[in-house]
Structures are given as structure tokens and as C-alpha cells.
Protein backbone atom coordinates (compact mmCIF):
# COMPACT_ATOMS: atom_id res chain seq x y z
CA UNK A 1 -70.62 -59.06 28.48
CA UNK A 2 -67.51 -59.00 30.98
CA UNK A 3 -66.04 -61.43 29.10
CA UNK A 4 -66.07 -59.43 25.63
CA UNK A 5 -64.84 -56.42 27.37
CA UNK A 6 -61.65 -58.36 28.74
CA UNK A 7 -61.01 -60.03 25.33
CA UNK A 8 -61.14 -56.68 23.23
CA UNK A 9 -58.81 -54.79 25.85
CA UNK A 10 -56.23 -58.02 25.78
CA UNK A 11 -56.22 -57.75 21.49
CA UNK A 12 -55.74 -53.40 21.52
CA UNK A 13 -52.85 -53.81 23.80
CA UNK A 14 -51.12 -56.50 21.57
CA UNK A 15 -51.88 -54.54 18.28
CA UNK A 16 -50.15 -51.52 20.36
CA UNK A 17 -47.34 -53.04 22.05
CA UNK A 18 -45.22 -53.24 18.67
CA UNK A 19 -45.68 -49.61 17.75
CA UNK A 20 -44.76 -48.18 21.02
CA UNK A 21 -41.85 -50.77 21.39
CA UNK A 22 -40.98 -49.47 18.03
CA UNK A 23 -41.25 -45.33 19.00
CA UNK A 24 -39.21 -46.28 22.16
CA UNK A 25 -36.49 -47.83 19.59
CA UNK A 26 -36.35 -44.60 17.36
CA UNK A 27 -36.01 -42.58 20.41
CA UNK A 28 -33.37 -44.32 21.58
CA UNK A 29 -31.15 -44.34 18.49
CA UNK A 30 -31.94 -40.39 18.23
CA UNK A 31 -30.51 -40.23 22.06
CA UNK A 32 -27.42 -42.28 20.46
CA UNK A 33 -26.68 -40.52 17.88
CA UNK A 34 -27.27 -37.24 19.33
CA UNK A 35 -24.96 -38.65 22.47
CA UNK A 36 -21.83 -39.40 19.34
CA UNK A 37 -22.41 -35.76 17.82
CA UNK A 38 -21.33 -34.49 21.25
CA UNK A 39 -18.50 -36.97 22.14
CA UNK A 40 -17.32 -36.14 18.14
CA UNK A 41 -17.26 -32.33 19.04
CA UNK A 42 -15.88 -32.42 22.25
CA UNK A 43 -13.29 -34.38 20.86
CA UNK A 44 -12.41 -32.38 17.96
CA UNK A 45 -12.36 -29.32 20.67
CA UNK A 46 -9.99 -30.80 22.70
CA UNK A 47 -7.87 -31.51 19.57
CA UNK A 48 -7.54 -28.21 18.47
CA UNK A 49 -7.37 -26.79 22.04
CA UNK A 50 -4.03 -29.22 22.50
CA UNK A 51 -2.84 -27.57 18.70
CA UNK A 52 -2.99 -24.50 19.66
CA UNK A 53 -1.11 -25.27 23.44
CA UNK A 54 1.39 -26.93 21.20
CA UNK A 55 1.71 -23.97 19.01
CA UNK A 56 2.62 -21.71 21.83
CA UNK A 57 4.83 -24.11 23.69
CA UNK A 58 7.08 -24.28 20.51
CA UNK A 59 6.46 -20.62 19.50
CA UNK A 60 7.92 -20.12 23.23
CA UNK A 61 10.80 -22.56 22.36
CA UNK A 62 11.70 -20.80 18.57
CA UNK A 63 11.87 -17.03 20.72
CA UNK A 64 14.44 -18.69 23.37
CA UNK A 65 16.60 -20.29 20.80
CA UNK A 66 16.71 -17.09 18.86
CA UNK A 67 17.77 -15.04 21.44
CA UNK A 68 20.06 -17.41 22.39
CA UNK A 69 21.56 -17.39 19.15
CA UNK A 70 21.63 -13.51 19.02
CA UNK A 71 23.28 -13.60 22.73
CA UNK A 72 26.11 -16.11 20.77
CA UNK A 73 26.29 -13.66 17.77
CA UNK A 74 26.47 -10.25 20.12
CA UNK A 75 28.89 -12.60 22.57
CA UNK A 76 30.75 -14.87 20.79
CA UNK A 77 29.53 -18.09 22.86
CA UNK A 78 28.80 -20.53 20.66
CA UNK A 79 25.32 -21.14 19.42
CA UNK A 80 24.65 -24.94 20.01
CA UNK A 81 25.58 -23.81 23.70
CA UNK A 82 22.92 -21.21 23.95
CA UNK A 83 20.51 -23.43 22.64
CA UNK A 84 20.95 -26.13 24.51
CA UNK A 85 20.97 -23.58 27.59
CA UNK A 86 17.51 -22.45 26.77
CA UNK A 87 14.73 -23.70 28.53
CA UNK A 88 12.64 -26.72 27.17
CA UNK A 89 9.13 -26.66 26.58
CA UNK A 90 6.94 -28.12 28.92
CA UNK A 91 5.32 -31.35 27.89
CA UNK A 92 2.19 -31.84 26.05
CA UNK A 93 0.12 -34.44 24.85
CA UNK A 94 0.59 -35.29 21.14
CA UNK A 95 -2.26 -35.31 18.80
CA UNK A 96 -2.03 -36.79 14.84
CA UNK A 97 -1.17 -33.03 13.89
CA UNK A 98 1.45 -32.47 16.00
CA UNK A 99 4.75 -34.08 13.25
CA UNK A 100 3.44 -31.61 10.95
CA UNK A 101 3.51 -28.73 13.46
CA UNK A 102 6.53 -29.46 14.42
CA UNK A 103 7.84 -29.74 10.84
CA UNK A 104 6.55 -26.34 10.37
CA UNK A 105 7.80 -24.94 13.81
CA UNK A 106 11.10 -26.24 12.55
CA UNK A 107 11.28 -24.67 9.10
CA UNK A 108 10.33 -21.47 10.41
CA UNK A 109 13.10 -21.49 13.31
CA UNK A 110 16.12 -22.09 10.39
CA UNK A 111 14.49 -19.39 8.39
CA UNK A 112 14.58 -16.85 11.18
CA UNK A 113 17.10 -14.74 10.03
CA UNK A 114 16.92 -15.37 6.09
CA UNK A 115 15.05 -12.47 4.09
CA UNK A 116 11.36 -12.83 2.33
CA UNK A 117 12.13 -12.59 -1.52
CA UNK A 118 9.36 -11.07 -3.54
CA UNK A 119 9.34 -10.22 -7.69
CA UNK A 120 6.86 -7.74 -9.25
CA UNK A 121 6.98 -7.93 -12.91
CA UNK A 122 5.15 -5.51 -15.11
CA UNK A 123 4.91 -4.37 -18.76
CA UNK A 124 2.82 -1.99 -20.84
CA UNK A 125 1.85 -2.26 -24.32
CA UNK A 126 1.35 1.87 -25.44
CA UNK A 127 -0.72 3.30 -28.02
CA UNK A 128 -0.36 7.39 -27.89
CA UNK A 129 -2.17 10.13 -30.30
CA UNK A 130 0.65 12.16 -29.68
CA UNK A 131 4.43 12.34 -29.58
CA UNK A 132 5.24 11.94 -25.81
CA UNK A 133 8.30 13.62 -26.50
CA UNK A 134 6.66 16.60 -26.36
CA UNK A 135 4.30 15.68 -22.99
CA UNK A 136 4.20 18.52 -20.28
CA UNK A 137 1.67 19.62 -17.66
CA UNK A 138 1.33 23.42 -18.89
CA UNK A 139 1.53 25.51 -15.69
CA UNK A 140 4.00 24.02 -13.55
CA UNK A 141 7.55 23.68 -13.92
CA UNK A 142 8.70 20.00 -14.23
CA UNK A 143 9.62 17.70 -11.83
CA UNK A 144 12.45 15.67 -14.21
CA UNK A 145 11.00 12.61 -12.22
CA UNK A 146 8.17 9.96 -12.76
CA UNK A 147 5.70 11.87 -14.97
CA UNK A 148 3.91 11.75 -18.49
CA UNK A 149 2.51 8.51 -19.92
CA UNK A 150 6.03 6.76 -21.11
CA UNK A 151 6.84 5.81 -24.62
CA UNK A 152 5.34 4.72 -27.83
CA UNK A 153 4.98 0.70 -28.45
CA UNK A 154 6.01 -2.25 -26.05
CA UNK A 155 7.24 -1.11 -22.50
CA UNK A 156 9.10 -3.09 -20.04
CA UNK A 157 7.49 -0.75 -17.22
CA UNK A 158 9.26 -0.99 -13.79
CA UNK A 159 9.81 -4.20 -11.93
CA UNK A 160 10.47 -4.61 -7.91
CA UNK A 161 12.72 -6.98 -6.08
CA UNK A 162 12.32 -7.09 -2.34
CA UNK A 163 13.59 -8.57 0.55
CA UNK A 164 12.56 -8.45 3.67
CA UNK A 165 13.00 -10.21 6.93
CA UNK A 166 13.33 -9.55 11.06
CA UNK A 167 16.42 -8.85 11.77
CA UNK A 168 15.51 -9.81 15.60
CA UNK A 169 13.30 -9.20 18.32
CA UNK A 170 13.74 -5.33 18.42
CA UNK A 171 14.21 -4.74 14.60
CA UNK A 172 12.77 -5.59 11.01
CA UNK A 173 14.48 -4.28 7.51
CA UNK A 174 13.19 -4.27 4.28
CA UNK A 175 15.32 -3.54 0.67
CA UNK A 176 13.28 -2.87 -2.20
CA UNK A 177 14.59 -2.51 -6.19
CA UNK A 178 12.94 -0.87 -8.54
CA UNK A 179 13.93 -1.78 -12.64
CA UNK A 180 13.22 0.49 -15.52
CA UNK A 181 12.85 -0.87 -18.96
CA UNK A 182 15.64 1.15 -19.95
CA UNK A 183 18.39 -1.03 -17.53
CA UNK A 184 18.29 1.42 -14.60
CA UNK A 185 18.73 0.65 -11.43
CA UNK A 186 17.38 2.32 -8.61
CA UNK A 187 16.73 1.80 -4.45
CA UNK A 188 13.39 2.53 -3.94
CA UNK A 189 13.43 1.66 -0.53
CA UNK A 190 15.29 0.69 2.48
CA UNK A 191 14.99 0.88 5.68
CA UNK A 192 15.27 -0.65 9.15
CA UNK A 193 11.93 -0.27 11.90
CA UNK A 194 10.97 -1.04 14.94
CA UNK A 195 9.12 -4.23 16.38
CA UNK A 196 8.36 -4.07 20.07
CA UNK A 197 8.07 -0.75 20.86
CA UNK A 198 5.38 0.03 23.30
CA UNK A 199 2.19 2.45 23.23
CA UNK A 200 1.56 2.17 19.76
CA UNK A 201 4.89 3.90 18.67
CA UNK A 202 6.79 2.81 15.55
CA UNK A 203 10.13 4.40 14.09
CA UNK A 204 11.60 3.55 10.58
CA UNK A 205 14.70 5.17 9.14
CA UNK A 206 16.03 4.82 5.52
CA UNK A 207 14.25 5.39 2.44
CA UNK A 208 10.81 4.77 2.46
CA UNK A 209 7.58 5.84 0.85
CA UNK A 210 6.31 8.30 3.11
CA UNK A 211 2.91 8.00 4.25
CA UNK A 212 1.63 11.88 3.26
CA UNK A 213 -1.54 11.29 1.75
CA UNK A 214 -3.21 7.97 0.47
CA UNK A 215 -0.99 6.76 -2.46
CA UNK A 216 1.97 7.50 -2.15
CA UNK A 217 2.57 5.32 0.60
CA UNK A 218 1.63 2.10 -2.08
CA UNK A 219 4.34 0.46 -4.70
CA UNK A 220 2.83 1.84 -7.96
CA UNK A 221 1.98 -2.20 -8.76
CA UNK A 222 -1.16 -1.91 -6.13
CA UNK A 223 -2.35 1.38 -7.81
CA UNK A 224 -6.11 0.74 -9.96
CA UNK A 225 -4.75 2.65 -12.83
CA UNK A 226 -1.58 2.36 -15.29
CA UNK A 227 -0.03 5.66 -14.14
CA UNK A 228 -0.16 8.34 -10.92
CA UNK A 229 -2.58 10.56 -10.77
CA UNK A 230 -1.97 14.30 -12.47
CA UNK A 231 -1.36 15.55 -8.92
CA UNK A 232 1.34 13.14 -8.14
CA UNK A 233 2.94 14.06 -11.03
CA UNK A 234 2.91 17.98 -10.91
CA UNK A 235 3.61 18.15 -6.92
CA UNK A 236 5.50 14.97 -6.00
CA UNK A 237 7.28 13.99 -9.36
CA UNK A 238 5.43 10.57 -9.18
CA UNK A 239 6.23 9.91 -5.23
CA UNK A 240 7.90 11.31 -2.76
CA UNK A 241 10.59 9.34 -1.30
CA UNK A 242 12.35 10.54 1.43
CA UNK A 243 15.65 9.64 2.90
CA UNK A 244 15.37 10.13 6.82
CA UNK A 245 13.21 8.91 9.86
CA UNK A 246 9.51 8.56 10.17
CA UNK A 247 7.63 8.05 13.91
CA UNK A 248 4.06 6.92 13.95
CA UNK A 249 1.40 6.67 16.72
CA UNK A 250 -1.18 4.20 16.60
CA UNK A 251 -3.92 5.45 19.10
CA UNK A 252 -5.34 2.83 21.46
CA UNK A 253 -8.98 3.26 20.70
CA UNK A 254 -11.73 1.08 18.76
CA UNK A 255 -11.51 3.42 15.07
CA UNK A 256 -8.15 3.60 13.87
CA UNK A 257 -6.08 6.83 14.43
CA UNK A 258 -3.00 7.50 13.24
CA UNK A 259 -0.33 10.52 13.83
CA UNK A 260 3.06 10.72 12.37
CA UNK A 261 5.56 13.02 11.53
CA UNK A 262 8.92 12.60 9.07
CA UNK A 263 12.57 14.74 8.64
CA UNK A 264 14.30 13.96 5.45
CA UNK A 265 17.10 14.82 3.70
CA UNK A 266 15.18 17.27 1.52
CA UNK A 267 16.86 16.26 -1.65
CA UNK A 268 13.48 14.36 -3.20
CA UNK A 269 11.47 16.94 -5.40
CA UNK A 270 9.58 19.30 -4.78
CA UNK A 271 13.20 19.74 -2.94
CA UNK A 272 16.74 19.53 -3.87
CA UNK A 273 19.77 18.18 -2.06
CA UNK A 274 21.29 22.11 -0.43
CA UNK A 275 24.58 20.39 1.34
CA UNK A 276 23.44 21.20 4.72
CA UNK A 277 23.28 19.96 8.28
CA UNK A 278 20.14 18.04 9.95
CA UNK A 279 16.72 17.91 7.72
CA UNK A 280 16.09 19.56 4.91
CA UNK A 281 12.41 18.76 5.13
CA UNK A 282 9.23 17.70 7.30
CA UNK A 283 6.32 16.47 6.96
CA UNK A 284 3.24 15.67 9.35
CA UNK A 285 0.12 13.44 8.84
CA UNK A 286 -2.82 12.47 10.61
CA UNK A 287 -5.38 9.51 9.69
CA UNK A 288 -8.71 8.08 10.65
CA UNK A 289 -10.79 5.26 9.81
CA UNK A 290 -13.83 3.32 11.06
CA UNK A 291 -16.49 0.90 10.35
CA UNK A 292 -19.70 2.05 8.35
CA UNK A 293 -22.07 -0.69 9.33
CA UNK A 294 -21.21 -4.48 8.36
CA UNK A 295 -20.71 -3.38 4.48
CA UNK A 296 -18.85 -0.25 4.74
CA UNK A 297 -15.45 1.45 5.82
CA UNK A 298 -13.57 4.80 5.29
CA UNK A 299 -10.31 6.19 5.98
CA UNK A 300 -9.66 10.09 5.57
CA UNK A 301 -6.46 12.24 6.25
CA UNK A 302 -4.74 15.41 5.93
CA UNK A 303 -0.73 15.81 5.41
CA UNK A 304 1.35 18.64 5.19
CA UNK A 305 5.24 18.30 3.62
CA UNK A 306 7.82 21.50 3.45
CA UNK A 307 10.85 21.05 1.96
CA UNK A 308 13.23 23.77 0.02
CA UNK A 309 14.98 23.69 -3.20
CA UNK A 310 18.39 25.15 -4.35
CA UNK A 311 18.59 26.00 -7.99
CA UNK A 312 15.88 23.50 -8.60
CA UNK A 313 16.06 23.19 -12.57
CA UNK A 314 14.65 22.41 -15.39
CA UNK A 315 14.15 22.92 -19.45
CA UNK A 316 12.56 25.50 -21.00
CA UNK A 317 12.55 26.43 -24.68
CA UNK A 318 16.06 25.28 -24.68
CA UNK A 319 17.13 27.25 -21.85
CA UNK A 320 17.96 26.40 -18.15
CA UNK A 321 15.96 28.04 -15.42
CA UNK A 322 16.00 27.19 -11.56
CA UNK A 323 14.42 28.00 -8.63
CA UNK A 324 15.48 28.44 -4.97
CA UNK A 325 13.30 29.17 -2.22
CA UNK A 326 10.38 27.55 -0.38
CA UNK A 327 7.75 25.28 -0.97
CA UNK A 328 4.68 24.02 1.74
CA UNK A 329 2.17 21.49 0.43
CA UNK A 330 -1.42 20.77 1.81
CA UNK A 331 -3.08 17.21 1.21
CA UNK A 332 -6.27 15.95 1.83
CA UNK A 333 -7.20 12.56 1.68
CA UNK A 334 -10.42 10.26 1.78
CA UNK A 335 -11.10 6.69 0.61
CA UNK A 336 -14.40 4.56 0.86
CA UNK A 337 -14.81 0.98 0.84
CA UNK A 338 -17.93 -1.10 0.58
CA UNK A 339 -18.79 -4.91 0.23
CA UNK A 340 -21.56 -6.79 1.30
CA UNK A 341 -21.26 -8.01 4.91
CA UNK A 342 -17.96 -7.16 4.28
CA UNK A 343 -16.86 -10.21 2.23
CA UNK A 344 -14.93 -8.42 -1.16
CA UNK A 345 -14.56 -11.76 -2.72
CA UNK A 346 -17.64 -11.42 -5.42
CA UNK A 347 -18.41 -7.90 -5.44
CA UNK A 348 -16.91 -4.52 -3.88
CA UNK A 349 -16.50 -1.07 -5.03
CA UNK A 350 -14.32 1.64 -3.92
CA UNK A 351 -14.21 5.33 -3.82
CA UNK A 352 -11.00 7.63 -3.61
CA UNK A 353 -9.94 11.30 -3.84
CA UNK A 354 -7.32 13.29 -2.59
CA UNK A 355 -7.09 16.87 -3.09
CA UNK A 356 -2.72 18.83 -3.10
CA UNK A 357 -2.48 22.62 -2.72
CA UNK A 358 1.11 23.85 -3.08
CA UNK A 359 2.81 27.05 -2.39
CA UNK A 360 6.20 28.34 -3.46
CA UNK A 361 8.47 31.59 -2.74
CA UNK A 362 10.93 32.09 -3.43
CA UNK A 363 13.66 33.02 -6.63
CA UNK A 364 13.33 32.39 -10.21
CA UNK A 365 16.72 32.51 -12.10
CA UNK A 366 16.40 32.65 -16.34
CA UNK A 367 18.97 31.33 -18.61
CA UNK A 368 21.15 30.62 -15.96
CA UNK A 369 25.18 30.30 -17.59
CA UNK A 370 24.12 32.27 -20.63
CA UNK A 371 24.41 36.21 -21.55
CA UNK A 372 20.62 36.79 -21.19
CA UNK A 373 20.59 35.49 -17.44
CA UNK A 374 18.55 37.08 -15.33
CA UNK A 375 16.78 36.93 -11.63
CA UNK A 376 13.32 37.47 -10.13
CA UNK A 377 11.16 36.95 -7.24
CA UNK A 378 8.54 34.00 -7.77
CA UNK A 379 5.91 33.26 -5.68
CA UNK A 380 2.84 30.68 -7.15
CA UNK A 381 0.06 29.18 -4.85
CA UNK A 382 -1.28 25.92 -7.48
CA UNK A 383 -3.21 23.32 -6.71
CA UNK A 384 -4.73 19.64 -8.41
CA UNK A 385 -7.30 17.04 -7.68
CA UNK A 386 -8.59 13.51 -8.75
CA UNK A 387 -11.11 11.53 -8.02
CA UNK A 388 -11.71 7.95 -8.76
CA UNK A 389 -13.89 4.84 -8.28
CA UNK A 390 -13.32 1.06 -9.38
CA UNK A 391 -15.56 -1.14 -8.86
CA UNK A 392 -15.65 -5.18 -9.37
CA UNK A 393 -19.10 -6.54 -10.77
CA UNK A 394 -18.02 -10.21 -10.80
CA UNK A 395 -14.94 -12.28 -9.38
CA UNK A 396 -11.72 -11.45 -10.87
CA UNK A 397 -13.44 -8.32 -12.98
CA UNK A 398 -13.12 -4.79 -12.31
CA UNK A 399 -13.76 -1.57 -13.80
CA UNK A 400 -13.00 2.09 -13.32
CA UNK A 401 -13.09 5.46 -13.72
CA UNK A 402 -10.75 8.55 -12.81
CA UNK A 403 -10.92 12.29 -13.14
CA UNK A 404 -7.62 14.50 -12.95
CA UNK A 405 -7.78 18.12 -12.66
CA UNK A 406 -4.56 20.65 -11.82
CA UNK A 407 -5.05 24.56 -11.88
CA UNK A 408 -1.93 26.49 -12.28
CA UNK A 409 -3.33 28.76 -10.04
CA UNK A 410 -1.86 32.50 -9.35
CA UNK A 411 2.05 32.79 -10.60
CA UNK A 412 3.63 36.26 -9.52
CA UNK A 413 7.31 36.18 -11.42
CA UNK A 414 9.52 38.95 -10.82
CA UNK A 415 11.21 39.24 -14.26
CA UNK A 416 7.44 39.68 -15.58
CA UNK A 417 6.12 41.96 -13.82
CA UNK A 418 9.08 44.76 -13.96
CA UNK A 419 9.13 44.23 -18.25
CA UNK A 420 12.32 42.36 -18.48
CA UNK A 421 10.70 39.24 -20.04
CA UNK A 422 7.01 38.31 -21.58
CA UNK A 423 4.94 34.95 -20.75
CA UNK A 424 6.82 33.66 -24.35
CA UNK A 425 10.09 33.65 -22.54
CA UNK A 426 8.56 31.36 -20.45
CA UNK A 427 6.18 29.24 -22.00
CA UNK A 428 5.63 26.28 -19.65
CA UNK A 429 5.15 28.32 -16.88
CA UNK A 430 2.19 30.21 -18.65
CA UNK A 431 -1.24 29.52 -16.97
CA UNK A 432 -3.45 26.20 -17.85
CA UNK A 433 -5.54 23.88 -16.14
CA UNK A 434 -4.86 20.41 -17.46
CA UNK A 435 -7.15 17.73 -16.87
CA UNK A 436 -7.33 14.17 -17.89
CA UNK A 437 -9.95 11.34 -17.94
CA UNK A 438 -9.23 7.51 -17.98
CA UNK A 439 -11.45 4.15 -17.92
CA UNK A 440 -9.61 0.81 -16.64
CA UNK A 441 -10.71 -2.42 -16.34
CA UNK A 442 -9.12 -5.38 -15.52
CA UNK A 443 -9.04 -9.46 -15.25
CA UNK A 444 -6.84 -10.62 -11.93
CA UNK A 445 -6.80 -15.10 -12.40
CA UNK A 446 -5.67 -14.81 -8.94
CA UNK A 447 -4.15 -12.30 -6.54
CA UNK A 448 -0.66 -13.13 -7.82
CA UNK A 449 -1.97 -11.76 -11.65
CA UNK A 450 -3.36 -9.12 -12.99
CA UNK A 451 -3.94 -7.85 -16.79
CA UNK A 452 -5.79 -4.52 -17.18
CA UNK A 453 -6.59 -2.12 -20.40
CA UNK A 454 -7.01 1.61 -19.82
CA UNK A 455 -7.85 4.03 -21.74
CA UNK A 456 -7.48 7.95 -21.47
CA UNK A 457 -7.91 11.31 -22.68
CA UNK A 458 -5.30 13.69 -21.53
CA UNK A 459 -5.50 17.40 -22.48
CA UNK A 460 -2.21 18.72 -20.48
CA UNK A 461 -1.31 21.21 -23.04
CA UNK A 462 -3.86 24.03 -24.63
CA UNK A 463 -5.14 22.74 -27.60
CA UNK A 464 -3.78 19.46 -27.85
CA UNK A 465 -5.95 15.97 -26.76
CA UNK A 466 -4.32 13.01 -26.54
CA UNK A 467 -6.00 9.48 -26.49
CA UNK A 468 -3.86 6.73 -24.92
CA UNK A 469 -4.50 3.15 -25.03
CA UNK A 470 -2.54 1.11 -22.27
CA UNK A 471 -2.14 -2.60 -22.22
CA UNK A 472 -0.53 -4.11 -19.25
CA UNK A 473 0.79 -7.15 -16.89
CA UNK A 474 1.51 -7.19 -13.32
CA UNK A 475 2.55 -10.29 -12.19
CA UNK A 476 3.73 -10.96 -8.19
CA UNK A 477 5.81 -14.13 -7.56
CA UNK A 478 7.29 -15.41 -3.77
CA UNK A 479 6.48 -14.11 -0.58
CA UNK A 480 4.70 -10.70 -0.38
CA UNK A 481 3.43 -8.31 1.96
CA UNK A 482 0.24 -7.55 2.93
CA UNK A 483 -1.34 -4.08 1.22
CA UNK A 484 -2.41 -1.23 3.16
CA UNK A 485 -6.10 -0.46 3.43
């Protein structure tokens, strides 16, 4: 009976021997290849760790031989000298990447000092009910700058060069050209700024877009719609562009706060150039933004410009009026962002509004070089809105929709109100609220491209609508600059 027992034990430990020889084998190979995943990582870790020391060495290397070449510029000691002078970086251990960073490192180093070049190209295709000849926001006098919705037919629109570049450690400048389709040629900005000041602080002097409110701060390319909002148009002739200085403080804290202040010339409208000393106008501005969540942001502001005008003028009923006196505007500001987990790429949307209150004193002058001239006091408190939201259901596809409202508001004129002319004397100026309503979408192949179609319903003059059907391009080519938020 022994006997059996012994021979059955001896046969279940040969049957078992191969499987657990063969579970020991799997383990081990597991262990092995588990053991290469690590060495493979830790490899690749210490690859990109040596990159990136390499990266900073020769980052550390470009910033010597550039101030070494601005010490032979400022000093007249030649560069190859200063170069050599500067101090070597330290040695590092090369990895497969490291001819291509250097390549790279290289490149940038002789480009230092050579300007960005960037190309906006746009045109409109235009489809109008009625003659824009005859376009005018009813209620407020006009600007004689960037406003109504252009001419009949095929449209060159405006086109931008820029260039921009640092000009060296302390300074950065930035020259930007704006083309009409009727040959004109205009600066639309440039300016110098700062680079390494500390606490936040950053000055820019020139001509820039100033940063009151949300748009006007953007090129009009980056805008969701063909044209500037009614408000823009009434209060700002398009944009305000100031020549002067702007200072802004970035506060040191987790949301983003911004406060800024700019002097001007005072010579962009709602002002007019009055030959005098210092600046003819201010303006102050305050933002904040933050994080909603993983999906959400919002920025909101409030700005506040005053400026003056001297014989400000323009045409009415073939005659020549002006205006000279003061003028304070209020702006308030929001936008909204959303995308899930905060990845735009397949689907965002996007809400904005801003909100201009104006106020004027001042004098009105009527017919001014003719027999029947005449003065008055004027004083007018107006205001406008719009509100918009664009969303994008589906990569590269947006859509949109805007509402533009201005009130004329209260208009107190002198020459009125003693007998010595009637509201027909001064027809634009008579009280309206125009309003406006446009639908955009658009088709951008990349973010170099976009083609968008717009239509709108404008009613800016009592009893007149006018449908417009926009067609347009915007194409970007070389090296541009980030947008704003």
C-alpha cells in the first residue's frame, strides 16, 4: 500500500514540474521586460533633462554675445572682440539632439536684431440695399473716420504689414501699416516698450491701440465680425489711436489684474489736434480675469478716456459745423469664454459686450465761413451698446450673432433753444436710436485663413433698413503675434 502511495506522489510531481517551471519562466520575462520599460524611461529622462541644460547653457551664451555686441555698437570696440571676450558655456554632455539645437541656437543668435515680418491680407465682396453714400448714424455728429459699411461690389478692405523685433535687452519696437483699397497709406502703429522692467510695470510710447475697453486694443483682422461695432463707430470713429505713452501694472496675484493709464496727443477723435503743450488727453483702465472651473474664463473692465476738441467738424446739409469743448467717455467691458476642459480645438463658444456712455460740453458753431454763421452752447450725454456671441460647433466652423444699439440720448443746443434755428437746420443731429443686427459664420482651413459671410440689417437712419451681405478673406502670412485673450 506504501508502495502505491510513493509511486503516485513521484508521477504528480513530474506532471507538475513543467507547469511551474513554465509560470516561473513567464514571470521572469514580465520582471524583464518590466526592468527595460524603466531603463527606456530613465533614459529618455535623462535625455531631455541634458536638452534642456543644453538649452540654457547656449541661451546663456546668445544673451552674453548680444550684449557684447551692443557694448561694441554703444562703444565702438569691435564685435568679434566682445564676443570672443564673453564667457564660454560650461561643458555638457552631447546627446543625438544636440547639432540641431545648436543649429537652432545659432539661427536665432544672427537673427537677434532683424525684425519679425508679418502680412494680413483681406478683401470684402459687398452687397448693400442701399446707397452707402448716403450712410449716417442719425443722432451723433460724425466722426469722418472708420465708420459705415464701405462700398458697393468688390473691396480690397485694409491690409497690415508689421515688423517687429527686440531692439535689446531693455527695449522691443513694433511698426505696423495699414493699406486701404483706395492706395492709402497709413501708420497704424508704432511704438517702442519696455522688456525688463520689474514689478509687473510696462511702458510703451508711440502710436498704439490703446487698451480702453475690449476691442479696440485688437487689429480689426482678429475681430468675429466684418466691421466695428455701432459703438466704435459713433464714439471712437472705428478705434482710438493715440499718439503718446501708456504704463501698465500687472498685479502679482493668481487672477489676472490689470491697471493702466495713457496721455496722448489728443488729436484722435472724439478729439482734435488744439496746438498745445503736454497731453491733450487721458485715459485710465482697469481689468480682471479668472478661471471659471476647468471649462470656463472671463475677463471684465471699465475705462474712462477725456480728450477735447477744437472746431471739431463735420458735414451737414451742405454746411460746415464744429464743435469745441469737452468730451468724457465711460466703458464697460465683459467677455466670457468656455471650452470643454479647456481644450478650444473642437468646440468653444464665446460671449462679449461692452457698453460706451459719452458726454460732451461744450460750443456748437453753424455754418461756420458763411453769412448765416452762428454760435451756441451744446451739451449731449449719448450712449451705445452691443452684445455678441460666436460660437464654433465643429473644427474650423463658427457662427455668430451681434446686436448694436446707440441712443442719441439728451442733446441741449444753444441755437435751438433761444429760436435762432429748428431741428431741420440740423438734421443729423436730430434724435434716433439706431440699431443693427448681423449673423456671421465662417470656415478658418487653418489659423493662417479665414473666409466668413455675414449678413446684417442696419436701420441707422429713421425709416430706412438696409440688408448687407458681406463676403470676405483674411489671410495671415510670416511670423505673427500672439492675440490677446
Amino acid at each position: 500500500m506504501l508502495k502505491h502511495s510513493v509511486i503516485a506522489a513521484a508521477l504528480s510531481a513530474a506532471v507538475a514540474a513543467p507547469q511551474v517551471y513554465a509560470a516561473d519562466k513567464k514571470e521572469q520575462k514580465e520582471l524583464a521586460e518590466i526592468r527595460a520599460e524603466i531603463r527606456q524611461m530613465k533614459q529618455a529622462y535623462e535625455a531631455r533633462l541634458q536638452a534642456m541644460e543644453q538649452r540654457l547653457q547656449q541661451a546663456q551664451t546668445d544673451g552674453a554675445a548680444a550684449k557684447a555686441q551692443l557694448a561694441a555698437i554703444a562703444g565702438g570696440a569691435p564685435a568679434a572682440a566682445q564676443v570672443a571676450a564673453a564667457p564660454a558655456a560650461a561643458p555638457y554632455v552631447e546627446t543625438p539632439a544636440a547639432p540641431a539645437a545648436a543649429t537652432a541656437s545659432a539661427n536665432t543668435a544672427s537673427n537677434l536684431f532683424n525684425p519679425n515680418i508679418s502680412m494680413i491680407l483681406g478683401g470684402t465682396l459687398q452687397n448693400l440695399k442701399q446707397d452707402p453714400g448716403q450712410y449716417r448714424l442719425q443722432g451723433f455728429a460724425p466722426s469722418g473716420g472708420e465708420t459705415g459699411p464701405g462700398k458697393r461690389g468688390f473691396s480690397l478692405g485694409e491690409s497690415e504689414l508689421t515688423m517687429a523685433a527686440n531692439i535689446d535687452p531693455q527695449f522691443a519696437g513694433q511698426l505696423t501699416f495699414s493699406l486701404s483699397g483706395e492706395n492709402e497709406v497709413e501708420v497704424e502703429e508704432a511704438f517702442i516698450q519696455t522688456r525688463a522692467m520689474a514689478n509687473g510695470l510696462n511702458i510703451k510710447a508711440g502710436r498704439f491701440l490703446s487698451s480702453i475697453g475690449y476691442l479696440n486694443g485688437q487689429h480689426a483682422h482678429t475681430w468675429d465680425f466684418v466691421d466695428a461695432p455701432l459703438a466704435y463707430q459713433a464714439f471712437l470713429g472705428g478705434q482710438y489711436k493715440p499718439d503718446g505713452v501708456q504704463a501698465k501694472w500687472l498685479a502679482p496675484l493668481d487672477q489676472f489684474v490689470e491697471i493702466g493709464a495713457e496721455a496722448g496727443s489728443g488729436s484722435a477723435f472724439p478729439g482734435t489736434d488744439r496746438n498745445k503743450n503736454g497731453a491733450g488727453a487721458v485715459s485710465v483702465f482697469a481689468h480682471i480675469g479668472d478661471d471659471i472651473g476647468a471649462s470656463s474664463s472671463y475677463r471684465a473692465g471699465v475705462s474712462y478716456l477725456h480728450t477735447g476738441a477744437d472746431k471739431r467738424a463735420y458735414e451737414d446739409d451742405g454746411l460746415t459745423n464744429n464743435f469745441s469743448g469737452k468730451s468724457n467717455t465711460w466703458i464697460a467691458d465683459a467677455i466670457y469664454k468656455w471650452a470643454p476642459n479647456g481644450n478650444p480645438v473642437n468646440t468653444n463658444f464665446k460671449l462679449q459686450g461692452e457698453y460706451f456712455r459719452r458726454k460732451e460740453t461744450g460750443t456748437l458753431n453753424y455754418a461756420v465761413d458763411t453769412d448765416a454763421a452762428a454760435s451756441g452752447d451744446y451739451r449731449s450725454v449719448q450712449s451705445g451698446w452691443y452684445l455678441q456671441g460666436v460660437y464654433q460647433f465643429m473644427p474650423a466652423w463658427r457662427a455668430g450673432l451681434r446686436y448694436d444699439r446707440l441712443s442719441s440720448g439728451t442733446q441741449r443746443i444753444g441755437l435751438i433753444d433761444n429760436g435762432t434755428l429748428a431741428w431741420a437746420n440740423l438734421p443729423i443731429l436730430e434724435a434716433y436710436n439706431p440699431s443693427r443686427s448681423s449673423f456671421m459664420i465662417d470656415y478658418s482651413p487653418s489659423e493662417f485663413s479665414r473666409l466668413r459671410l455675414q449678413l446684417a440689417r442696419d436701420k441707422s437712419r429713421p425709416g430706412v433698413t438696409d440688408n448687407q451681405i458681406f463676403l470676405q478673406y483674411i489671410m495671415s502670412l510670416g511670423t505673427h503675434a500672439a492675440h490677446a485673450f
